[in-house]
PDB file of N, CA and C in Angstrom:
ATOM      1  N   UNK A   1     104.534 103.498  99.785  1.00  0.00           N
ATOM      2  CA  UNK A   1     104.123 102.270 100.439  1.00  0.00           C
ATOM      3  C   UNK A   1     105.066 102.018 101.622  1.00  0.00           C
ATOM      4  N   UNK A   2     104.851 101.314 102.651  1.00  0.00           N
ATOM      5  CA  UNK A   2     105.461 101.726 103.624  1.00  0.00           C
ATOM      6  C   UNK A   2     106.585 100.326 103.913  1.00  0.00           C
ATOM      7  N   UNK A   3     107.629 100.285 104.779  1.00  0.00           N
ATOM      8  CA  UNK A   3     108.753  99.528 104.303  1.00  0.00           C
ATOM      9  C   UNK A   3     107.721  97.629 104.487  1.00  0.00           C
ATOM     10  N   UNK A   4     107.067  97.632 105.543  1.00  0.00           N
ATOM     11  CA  UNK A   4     106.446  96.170 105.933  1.00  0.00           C
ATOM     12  C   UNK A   4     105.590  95.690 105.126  1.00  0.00           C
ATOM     13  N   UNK A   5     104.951  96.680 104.507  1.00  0.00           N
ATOM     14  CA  UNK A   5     103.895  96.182 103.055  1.00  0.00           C
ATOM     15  C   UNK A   5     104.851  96.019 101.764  1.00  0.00           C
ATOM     16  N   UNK A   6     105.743  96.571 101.678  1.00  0.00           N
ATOM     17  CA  UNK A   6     107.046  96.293 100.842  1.00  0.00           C
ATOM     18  C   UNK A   6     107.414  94.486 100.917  1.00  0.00           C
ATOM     19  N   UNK A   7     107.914  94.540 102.348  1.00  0.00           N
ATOM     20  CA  UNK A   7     108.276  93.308 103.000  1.00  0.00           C
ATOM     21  C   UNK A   7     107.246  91.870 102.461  1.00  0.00           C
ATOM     22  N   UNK A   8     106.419  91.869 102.930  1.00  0.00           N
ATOM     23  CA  UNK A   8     104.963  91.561 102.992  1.00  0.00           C
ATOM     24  C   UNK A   8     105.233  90.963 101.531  1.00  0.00           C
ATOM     25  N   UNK A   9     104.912  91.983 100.878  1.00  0.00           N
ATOM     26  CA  UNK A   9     104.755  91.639  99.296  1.00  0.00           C
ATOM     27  C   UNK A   9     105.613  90.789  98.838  1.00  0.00           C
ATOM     28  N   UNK A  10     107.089  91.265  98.802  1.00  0.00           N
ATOM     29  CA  UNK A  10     108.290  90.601  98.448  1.00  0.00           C
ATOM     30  C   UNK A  10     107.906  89.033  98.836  1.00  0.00           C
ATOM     31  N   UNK A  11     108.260  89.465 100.312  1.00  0.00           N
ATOM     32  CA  UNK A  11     108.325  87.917 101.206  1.00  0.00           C
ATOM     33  C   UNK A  11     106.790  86.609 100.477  1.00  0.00           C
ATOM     34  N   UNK A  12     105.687  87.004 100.271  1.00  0.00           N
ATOM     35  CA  UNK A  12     104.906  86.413  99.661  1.00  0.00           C
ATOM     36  C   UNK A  12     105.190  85.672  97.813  1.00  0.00           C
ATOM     37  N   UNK A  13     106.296  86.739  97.525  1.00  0.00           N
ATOM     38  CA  UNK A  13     106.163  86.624  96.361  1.00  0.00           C
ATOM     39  C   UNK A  13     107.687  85.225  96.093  1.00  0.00           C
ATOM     40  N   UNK A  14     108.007  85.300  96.740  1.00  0.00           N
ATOM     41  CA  UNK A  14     109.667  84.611  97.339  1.00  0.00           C
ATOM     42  C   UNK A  14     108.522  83.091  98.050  1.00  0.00           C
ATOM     43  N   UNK A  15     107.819  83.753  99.072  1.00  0.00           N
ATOM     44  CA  UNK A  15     106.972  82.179  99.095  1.00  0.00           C
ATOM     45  C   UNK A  15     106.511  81.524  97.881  1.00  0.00           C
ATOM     46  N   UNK A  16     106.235  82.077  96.815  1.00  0.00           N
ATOM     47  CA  UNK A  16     105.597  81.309  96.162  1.00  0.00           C
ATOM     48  C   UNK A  16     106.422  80.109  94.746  1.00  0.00           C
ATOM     49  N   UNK A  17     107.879  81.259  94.710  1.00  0.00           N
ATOM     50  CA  UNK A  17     108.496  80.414  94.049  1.00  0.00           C
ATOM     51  C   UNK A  17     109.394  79.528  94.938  1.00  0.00           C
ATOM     52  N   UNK A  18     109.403  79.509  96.144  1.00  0.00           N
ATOM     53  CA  UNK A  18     109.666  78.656  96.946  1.00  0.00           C
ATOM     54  C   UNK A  18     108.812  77.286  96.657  1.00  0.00           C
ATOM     55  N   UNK A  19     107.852  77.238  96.739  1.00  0.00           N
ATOM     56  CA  UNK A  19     106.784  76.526  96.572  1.00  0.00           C
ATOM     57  C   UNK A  19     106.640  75.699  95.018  1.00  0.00           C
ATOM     58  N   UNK A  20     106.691  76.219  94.796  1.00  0.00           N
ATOM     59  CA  UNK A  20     106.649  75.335  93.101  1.00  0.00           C
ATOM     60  C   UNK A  20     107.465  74.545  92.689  1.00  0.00           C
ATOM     61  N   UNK A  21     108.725  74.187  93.137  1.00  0.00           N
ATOM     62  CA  UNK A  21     109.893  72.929  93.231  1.00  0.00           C
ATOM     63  C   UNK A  21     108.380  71.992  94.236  1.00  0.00           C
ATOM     64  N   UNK A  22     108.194  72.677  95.249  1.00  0.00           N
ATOM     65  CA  UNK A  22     107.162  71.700  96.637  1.00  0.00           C
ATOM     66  C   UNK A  22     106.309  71.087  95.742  1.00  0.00           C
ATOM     67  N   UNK A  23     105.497  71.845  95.008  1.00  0.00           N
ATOM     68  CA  UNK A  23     104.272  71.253  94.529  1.00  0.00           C
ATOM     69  C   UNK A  23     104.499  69.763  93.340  1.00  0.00           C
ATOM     70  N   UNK A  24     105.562  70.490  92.624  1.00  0.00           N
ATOM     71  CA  UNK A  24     105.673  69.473  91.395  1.00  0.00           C
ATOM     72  C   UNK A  24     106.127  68.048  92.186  1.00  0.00           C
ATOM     73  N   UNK A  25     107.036  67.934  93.355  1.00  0.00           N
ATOM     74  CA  UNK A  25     107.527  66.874  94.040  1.00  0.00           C
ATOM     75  C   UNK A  25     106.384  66.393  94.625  1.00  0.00           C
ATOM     76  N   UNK A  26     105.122  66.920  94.695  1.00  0.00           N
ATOM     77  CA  UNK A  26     104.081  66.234  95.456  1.00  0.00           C
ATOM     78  C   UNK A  26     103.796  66.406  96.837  1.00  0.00           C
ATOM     79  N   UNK A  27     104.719  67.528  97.552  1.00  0.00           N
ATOM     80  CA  UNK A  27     105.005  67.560  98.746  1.00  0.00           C
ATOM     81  C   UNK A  27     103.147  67.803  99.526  1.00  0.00           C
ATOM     82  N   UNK A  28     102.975  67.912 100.841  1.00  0.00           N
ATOM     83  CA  UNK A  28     101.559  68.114 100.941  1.00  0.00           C
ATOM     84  C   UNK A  28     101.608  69.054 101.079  1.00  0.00           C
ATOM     85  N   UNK A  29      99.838  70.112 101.538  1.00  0.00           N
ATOM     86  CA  UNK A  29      99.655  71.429 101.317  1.00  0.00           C
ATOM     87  C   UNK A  29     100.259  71.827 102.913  1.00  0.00           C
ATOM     88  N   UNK A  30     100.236  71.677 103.949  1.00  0.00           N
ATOM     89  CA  UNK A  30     100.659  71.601 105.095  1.00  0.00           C
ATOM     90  C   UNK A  30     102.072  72.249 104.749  1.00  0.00           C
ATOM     91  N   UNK A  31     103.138  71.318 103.871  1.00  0.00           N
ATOM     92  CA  UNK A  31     104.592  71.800 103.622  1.00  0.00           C
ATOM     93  C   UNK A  31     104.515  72.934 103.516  1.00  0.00           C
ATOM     94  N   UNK A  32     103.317  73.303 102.460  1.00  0.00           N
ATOM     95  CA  UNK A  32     103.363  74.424 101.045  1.00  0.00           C
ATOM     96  C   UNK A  32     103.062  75.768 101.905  1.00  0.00           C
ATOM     97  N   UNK A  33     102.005  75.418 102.548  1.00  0.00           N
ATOM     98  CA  UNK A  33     101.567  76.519 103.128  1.00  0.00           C
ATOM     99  C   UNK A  33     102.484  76.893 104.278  1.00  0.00           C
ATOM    100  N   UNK A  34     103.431  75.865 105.186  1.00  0.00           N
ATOM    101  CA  UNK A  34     104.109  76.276 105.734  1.00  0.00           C
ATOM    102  C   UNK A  34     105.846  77.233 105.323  1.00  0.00           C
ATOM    103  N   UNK A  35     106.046  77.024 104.248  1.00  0.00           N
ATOM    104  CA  UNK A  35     106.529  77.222 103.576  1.00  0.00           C
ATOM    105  C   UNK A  35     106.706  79.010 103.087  1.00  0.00           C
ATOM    106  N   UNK A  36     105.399  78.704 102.232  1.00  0.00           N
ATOM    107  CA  UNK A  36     104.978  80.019 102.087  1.00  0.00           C
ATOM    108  C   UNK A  36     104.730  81.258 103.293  1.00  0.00           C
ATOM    109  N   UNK A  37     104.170  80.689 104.532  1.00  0.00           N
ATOM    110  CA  UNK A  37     103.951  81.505 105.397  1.00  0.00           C
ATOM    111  C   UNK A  37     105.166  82.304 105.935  1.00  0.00           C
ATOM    112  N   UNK A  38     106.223  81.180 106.028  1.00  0.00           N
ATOM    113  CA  UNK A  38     107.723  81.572 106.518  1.00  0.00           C
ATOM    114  C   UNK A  38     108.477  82.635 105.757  1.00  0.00           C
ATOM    115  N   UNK A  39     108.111  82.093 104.108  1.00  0.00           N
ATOM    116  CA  UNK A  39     108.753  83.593 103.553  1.00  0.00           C
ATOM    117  C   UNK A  39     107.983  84.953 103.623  1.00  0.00           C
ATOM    118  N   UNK A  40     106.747  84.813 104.132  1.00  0.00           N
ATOM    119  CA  UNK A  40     105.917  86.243 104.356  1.00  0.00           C
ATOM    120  C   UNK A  40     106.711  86.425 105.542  1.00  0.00           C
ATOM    121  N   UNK A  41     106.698  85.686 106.701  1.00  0.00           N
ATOM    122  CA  UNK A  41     107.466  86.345 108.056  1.00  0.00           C
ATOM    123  C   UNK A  41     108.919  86.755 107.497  1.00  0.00           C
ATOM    124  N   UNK A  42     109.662  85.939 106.912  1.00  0.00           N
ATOM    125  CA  UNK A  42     110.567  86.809 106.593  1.00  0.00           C
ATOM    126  C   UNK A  42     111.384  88.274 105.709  1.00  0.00           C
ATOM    127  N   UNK A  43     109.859  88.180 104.872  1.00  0.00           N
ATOM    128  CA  UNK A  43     109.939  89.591 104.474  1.00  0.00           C
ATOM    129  C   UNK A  43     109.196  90.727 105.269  1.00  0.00           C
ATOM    130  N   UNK A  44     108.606  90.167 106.291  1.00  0.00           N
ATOM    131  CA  UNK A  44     107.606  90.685 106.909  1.00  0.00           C
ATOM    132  C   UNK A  44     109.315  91.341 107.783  1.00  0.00           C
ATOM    133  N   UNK A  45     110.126  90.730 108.338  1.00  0.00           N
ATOM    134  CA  UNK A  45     111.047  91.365 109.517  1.00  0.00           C
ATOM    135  C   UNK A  45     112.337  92.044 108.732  1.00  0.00           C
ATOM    136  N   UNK A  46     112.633  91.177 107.544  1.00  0.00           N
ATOM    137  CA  UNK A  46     113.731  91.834 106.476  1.00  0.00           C
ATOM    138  C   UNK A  46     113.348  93.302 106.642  1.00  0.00           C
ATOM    139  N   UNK A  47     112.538  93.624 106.472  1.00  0.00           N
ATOM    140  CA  UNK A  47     111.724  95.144 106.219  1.00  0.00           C
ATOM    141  C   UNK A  47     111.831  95.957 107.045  1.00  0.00           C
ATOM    142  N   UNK A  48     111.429  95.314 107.890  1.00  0.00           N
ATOM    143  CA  UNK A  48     111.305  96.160 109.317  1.00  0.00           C
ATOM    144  C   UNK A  48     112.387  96.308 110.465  1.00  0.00           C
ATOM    145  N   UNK A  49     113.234  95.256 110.501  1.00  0.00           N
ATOM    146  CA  UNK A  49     114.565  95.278 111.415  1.00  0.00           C
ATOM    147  C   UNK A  49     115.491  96.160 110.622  1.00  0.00           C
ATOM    148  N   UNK A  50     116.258  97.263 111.673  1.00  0.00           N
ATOM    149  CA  UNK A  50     117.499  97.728 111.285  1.00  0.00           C
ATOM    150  C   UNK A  50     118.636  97.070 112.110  1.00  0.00           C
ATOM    151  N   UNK A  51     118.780  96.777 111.290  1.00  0.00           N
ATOM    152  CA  UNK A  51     120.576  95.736 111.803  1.00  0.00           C
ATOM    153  C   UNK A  51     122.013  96.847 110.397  1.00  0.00           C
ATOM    154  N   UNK A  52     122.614  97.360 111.331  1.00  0.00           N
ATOM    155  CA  UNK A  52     123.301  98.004 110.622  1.00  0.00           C
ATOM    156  C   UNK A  52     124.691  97.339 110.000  1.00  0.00           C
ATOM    157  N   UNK A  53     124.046  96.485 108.982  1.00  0.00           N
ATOM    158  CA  UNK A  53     124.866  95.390 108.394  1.00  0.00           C
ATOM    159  C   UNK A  53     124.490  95.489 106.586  1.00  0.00           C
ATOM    160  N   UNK A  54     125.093  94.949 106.203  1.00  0.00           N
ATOM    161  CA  UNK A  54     124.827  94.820 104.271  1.00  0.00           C
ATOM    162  C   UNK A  54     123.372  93.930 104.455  1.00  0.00           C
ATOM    163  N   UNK A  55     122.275  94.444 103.515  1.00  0.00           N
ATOM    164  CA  UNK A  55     121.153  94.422 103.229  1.00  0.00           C
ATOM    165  C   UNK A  55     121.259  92.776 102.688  1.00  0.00           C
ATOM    166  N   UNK A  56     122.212  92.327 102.322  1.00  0.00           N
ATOM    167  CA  UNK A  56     121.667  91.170 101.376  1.00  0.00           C
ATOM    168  C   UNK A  56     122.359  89.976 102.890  1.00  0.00           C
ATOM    169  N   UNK A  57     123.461  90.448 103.595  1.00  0.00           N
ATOM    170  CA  UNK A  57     123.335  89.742 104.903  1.00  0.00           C
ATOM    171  C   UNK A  57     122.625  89.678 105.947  1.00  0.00           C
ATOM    172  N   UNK A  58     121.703  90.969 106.010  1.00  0.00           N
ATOM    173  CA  UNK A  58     120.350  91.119 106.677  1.00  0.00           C
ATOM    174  C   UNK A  58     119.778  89.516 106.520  1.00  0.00           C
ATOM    175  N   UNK A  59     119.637  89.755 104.918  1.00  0.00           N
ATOM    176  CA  UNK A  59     118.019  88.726 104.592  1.00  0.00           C
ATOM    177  C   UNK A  59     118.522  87.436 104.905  1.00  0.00           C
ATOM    178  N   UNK A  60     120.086  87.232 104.499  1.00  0.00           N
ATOM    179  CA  UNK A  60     120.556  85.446 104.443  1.00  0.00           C
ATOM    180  C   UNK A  60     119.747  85.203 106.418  1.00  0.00           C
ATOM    181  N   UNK A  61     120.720  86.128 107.227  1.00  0.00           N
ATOM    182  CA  UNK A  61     121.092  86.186 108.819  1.00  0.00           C
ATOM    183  C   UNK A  61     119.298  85.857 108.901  1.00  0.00           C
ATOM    184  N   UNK A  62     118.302  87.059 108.653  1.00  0.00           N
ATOM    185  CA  UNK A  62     116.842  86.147 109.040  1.00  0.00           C
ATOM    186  C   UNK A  62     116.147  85.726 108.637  1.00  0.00           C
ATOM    187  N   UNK A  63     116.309  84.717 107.725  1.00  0.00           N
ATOM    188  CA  UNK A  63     115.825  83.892 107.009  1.00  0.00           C
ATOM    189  C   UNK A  63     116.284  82.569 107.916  1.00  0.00           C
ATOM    190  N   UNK A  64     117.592  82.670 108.199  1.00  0.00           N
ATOM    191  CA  UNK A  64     118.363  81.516 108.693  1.00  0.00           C
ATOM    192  C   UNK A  64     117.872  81.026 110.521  1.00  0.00           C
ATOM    193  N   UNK A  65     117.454  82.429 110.631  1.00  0.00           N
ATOM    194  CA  UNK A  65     116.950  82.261 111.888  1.00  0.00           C
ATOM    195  C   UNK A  65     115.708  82.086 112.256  1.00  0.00           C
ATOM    196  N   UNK A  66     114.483  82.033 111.221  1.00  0.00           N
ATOM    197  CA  UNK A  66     113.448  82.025 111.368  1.00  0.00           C
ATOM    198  C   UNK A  66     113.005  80.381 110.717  1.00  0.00           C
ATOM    199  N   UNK A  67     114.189  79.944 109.937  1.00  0.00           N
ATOM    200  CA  UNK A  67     114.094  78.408 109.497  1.00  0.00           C
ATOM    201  C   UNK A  67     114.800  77.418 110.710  1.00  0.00           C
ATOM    202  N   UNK A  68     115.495  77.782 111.508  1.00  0.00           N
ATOM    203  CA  UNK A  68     115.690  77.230 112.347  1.00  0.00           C
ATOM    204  C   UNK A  68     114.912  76.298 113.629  1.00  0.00           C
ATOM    205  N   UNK A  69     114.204  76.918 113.661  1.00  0.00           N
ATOM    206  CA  UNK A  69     113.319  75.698 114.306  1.00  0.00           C
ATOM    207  C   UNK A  69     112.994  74.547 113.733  1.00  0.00           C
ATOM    208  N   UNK A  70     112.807  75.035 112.616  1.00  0.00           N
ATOM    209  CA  UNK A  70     111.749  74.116 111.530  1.00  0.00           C
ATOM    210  C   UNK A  70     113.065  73.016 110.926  1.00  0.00           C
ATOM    211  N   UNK A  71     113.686  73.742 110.937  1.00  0.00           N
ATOM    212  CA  UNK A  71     115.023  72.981 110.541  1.00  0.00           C
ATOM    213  C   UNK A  71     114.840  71.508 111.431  1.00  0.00           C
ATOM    214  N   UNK A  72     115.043  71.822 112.495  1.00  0.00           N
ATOM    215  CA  UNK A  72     115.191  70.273 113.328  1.00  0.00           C
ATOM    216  C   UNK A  72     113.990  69.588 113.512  1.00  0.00           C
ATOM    217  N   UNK A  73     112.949  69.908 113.153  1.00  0.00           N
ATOM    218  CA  UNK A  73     111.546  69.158 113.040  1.00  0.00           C
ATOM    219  C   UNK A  73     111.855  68.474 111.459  1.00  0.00           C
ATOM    220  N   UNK A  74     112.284  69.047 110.633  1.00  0.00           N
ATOM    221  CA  UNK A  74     112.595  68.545 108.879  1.00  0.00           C
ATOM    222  C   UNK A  74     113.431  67.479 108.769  1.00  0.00           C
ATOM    223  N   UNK A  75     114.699  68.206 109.467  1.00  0.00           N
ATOM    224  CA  UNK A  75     115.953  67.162 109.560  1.00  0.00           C
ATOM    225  C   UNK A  75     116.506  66.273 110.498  1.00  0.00           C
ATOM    226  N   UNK A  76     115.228  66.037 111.136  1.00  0.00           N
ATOM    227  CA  UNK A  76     115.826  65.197 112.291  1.00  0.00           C
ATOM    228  C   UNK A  76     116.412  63.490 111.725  1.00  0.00           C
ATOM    229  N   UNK A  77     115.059  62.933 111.155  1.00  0.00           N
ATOM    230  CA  UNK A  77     115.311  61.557 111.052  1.00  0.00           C
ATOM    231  C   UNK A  77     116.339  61.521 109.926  1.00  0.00           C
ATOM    232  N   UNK A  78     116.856  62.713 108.764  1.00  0.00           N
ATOM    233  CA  UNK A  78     117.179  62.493 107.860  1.00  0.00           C
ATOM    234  C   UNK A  78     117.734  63.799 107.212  1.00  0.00           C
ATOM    235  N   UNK A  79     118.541  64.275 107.566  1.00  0.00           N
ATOM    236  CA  UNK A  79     119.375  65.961 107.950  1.00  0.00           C
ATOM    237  C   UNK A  79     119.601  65.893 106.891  1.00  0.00           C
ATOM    238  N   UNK A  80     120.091  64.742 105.637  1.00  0.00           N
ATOM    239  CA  UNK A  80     120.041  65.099 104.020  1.00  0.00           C
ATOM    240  C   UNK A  80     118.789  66.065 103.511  1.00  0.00           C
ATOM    241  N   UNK A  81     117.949  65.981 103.812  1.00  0.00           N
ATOM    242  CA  UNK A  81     117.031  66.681 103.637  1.00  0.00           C
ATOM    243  C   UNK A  81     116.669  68.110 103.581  1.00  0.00           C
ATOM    244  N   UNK A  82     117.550  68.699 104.313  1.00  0.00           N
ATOM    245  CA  UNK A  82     118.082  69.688 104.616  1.00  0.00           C
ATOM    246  C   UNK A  82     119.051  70.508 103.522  1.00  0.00           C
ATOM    247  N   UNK A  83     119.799  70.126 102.526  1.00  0.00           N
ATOM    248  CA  UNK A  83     120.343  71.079 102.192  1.00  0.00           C
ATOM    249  C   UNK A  83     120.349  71.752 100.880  1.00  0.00           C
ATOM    250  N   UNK A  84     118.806  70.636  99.927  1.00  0.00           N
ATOM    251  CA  UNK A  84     117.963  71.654  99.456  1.00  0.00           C
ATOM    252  C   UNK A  84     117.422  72.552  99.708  1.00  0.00           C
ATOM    253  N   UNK A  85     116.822  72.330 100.894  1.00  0.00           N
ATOM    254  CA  UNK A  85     115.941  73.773 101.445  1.00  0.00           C
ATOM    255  C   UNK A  85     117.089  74.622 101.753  1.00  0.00           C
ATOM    256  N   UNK A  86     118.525  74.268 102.722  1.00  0.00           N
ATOM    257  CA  UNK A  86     119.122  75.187 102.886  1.00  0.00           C
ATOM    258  C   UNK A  86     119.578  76.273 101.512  1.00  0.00           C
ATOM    259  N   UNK A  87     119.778  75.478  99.972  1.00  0.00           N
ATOM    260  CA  UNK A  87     119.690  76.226  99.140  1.00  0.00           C
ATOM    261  C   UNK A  87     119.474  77.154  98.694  1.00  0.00           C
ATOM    262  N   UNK A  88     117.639  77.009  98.562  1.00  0.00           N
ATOM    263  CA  UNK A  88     116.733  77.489  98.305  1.00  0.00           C
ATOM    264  C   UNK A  88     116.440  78.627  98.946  1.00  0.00           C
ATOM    265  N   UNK A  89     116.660  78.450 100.771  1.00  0.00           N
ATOM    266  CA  UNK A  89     116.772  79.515 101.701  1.00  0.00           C
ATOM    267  C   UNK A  89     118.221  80.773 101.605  1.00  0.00           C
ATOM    268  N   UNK A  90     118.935  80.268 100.792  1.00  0.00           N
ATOM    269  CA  UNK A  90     120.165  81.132 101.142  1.00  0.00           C
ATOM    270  C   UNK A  90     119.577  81.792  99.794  1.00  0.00           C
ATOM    271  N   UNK A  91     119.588  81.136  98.494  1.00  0.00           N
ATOM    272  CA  UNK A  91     118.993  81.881  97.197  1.00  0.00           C
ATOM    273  C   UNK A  91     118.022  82.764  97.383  1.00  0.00           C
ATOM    274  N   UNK A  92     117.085  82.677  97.775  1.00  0.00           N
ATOM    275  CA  UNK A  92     115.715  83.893  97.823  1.00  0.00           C
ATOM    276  C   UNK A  92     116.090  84.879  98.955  1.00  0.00           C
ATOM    277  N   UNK A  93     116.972  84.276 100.189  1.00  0.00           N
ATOM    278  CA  UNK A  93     117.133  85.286 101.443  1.00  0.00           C
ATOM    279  C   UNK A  93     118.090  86.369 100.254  1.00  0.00           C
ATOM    280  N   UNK A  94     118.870  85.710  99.579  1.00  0.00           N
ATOM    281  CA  UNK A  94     119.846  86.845  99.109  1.00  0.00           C
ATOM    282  C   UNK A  94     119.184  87.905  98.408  1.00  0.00           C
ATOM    283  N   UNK A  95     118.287  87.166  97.112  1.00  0.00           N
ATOM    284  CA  UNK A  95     117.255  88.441  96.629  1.00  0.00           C
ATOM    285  C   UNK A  95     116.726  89.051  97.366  1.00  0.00           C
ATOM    286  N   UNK A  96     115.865  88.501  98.648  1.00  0.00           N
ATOM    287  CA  UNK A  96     115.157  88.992  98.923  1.00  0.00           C
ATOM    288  C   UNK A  96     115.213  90.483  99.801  1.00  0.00           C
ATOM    289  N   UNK A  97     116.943  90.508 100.582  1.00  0.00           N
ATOM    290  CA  UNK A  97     117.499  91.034 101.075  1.00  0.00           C
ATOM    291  C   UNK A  97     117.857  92.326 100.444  1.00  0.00           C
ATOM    292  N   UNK A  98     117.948  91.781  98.880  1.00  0.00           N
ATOM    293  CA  UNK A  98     118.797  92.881  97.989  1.00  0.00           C
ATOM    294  C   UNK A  98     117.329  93.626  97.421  1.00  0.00           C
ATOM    295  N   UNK A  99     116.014  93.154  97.047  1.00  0.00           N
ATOM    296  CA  UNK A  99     115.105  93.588  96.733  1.00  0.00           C
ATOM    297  C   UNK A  99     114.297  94.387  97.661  1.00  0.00           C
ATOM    298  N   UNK A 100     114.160  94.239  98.698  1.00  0.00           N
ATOM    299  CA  UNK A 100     113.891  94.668  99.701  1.00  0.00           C
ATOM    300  C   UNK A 100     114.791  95.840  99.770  1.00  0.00           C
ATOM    301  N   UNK A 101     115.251  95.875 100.039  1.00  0.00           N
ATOM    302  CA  UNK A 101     116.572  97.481 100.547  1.00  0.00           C
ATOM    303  C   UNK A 101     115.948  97.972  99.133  1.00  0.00           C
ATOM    304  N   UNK A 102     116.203  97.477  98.076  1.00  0.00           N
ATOM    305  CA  UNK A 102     116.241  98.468  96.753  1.00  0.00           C
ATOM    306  C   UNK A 102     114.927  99.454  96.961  1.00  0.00           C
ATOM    307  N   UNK A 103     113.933  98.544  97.010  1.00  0.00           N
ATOM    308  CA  UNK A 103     112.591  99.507  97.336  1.00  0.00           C
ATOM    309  C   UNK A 103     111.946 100.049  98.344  1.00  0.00           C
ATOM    310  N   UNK A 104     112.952  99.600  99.748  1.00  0.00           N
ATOM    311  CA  UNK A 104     112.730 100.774 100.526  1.00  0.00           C
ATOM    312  C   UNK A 104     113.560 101.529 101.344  1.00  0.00           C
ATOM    313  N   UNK A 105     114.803 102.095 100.410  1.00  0.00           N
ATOM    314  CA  UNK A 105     116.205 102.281 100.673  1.00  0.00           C
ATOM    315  C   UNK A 105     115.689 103.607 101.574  1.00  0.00           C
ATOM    316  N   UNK A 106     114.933 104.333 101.045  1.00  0.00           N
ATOM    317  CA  UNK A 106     114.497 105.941 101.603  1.00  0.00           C
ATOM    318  C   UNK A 106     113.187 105.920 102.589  1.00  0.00           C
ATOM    319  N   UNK A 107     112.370 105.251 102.557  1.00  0.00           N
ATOM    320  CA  UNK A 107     110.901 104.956 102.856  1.00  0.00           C
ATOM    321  C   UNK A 107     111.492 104.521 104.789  1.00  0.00           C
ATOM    322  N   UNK A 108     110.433 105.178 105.343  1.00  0.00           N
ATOM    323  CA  UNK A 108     110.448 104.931 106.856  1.00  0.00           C
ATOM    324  C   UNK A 108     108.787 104.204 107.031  1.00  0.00           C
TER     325      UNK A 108
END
């Protein structure tokens, strides 16, 4: 399977337990789905970028950079808000970083 369908998968699968703290809080589908979409892009590039750095600092580094926008649309009126998700984002970037490399340590 090739490293971005790897990515893909992961990153979807990382959206979704992202999402399930969202849902039970009531958050809307707008959040959820935005949410979810972000961890597909980020397994979508985890995968595919070579940055010749440790795999599990790969995922934190673009995860962090792909929440960044979104960051200051979230936390503007109320930046507390922010450091659950930052949590949540550093927790799954780390798996996701380390899961990712594991299954496509050899695969081009």
């Amino acid at each position: 399977m090739k490293k971005q369908i790897i990515g893909l998968i992961f990153g979807a699968i990382a959206g979704m337990i992202d999402i399930v703290p969202m849902i039970i809080q009531g958050l809307t589908w707008d959040a959820n789905l935005s949410a979810l979409s972000m961890w597909i892009v980020i397994g979508f590039f985890t995968a595919s970028v070579e940055l010749k750095i440790n795999p599990i600092f790969k995922g934190v580094l673009i995860a962090f950079m792909v929440l960044l926008p979104s960051a200051f649309l979230i936390g503007w009126a109320n930046p507390v808000t922010l450091i659950p998700i930052f949590i949540m984002t550093f927790i799954l970037s780390v798996l996701l970083g380390f899961t990712i490399h594991k299954f496509t340590v050899h695969r081009k």
